[in-house]
Protein backbone atom coordinates (compact mmCIF):
# COMPACT_ATOMS: atom_id res chain seq x y z
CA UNK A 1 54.66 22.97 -61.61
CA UNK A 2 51.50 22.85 -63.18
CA UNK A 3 49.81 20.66 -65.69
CA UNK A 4 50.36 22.36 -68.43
CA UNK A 5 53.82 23.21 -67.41
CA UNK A 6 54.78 19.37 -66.99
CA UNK A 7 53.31 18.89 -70.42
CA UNK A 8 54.96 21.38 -72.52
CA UNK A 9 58.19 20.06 -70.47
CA UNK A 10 57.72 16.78 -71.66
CA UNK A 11 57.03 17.48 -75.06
CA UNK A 12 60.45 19.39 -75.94
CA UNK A 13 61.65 16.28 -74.50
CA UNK A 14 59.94 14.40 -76.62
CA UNK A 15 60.97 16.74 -79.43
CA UNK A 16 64.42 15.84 -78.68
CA UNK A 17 64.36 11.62 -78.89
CA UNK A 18 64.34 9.81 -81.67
CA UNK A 19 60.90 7.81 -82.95
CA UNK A 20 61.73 4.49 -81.56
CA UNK A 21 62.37 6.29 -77.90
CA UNK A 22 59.09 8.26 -78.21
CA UNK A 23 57.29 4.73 -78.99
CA UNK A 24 58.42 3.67 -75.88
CA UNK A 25 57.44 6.71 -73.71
CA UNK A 26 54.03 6.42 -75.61
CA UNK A 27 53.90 2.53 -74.42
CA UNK A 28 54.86 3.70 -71.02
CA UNK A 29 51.97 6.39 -70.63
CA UNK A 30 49.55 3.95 -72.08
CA UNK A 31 50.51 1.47 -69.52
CA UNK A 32 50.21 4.17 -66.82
CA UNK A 33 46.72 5.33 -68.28
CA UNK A 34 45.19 1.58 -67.99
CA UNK A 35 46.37 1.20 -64.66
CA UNK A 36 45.02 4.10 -63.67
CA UNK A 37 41.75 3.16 -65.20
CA UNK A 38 41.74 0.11 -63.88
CA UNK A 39 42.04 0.89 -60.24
CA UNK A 40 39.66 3.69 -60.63
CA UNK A 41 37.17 1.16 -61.61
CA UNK A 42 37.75 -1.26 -59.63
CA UNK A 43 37.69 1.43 -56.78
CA UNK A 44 33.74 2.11 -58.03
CA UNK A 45 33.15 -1.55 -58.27
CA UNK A 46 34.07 -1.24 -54.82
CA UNK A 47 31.60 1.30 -53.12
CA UNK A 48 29.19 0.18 -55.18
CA UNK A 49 29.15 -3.19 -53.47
CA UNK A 50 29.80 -2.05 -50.54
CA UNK A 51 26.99 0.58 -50.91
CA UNK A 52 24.78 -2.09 -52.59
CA UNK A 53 21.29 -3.25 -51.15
CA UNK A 54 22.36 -6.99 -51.95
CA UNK A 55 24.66 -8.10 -49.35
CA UNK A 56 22.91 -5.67 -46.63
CA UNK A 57 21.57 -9.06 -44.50
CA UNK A 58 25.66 -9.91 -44.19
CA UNK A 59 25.73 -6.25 -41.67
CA UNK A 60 23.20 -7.90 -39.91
CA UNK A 61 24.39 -11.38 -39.31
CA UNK A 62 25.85 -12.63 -36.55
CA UNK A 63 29.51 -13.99 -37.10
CA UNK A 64 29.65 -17.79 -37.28
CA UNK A 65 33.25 -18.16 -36.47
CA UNK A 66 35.90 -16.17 -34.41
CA UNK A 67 40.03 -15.97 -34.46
CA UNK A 68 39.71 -18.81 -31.74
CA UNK A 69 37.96 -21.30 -33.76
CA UNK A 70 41.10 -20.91 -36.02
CA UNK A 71 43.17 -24.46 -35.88
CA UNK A 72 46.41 -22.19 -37.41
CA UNK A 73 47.18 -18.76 -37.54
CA UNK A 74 49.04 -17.15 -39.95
CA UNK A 75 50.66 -14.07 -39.71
């Protein structure tokens, strides 16, 4: 099925409910949309710190402590 497929699908669907049932298939894909924004930006937050010149020294720098300085491990 395509995109426009699904779309024109869902929208004799839609045709079909009444307004109060459409409201909440409109709250639905708005929830849906901000997640979706969300994790694409926090994806791009991501690489960009990861890609950033600030925290290059950490690549660099020897590791202080290992597992068996740990006192408790969790699993």
């Amino acid at each position: 099925m395509t995109k426009e497929e699904a779309i024109n699908n869902t929208m004799v669907i839609l045709d079909k409910l009444p307004l109060e049932k459409i409201q909440e298939v409109k709250d639905f894909a708005d929830f849906i949309l901000n997640k979706l924004e969300e994790q694409t930006l926090n994806l791009g937050i991501q690489k960009l710190v990861e890609e950033g010149k600030p925290y290059e020294f950490l690549k660099e720098e020897e590791d202080l402590y290992t597992v068996e300085d740990l006192k408790v491990r969790y699993k």
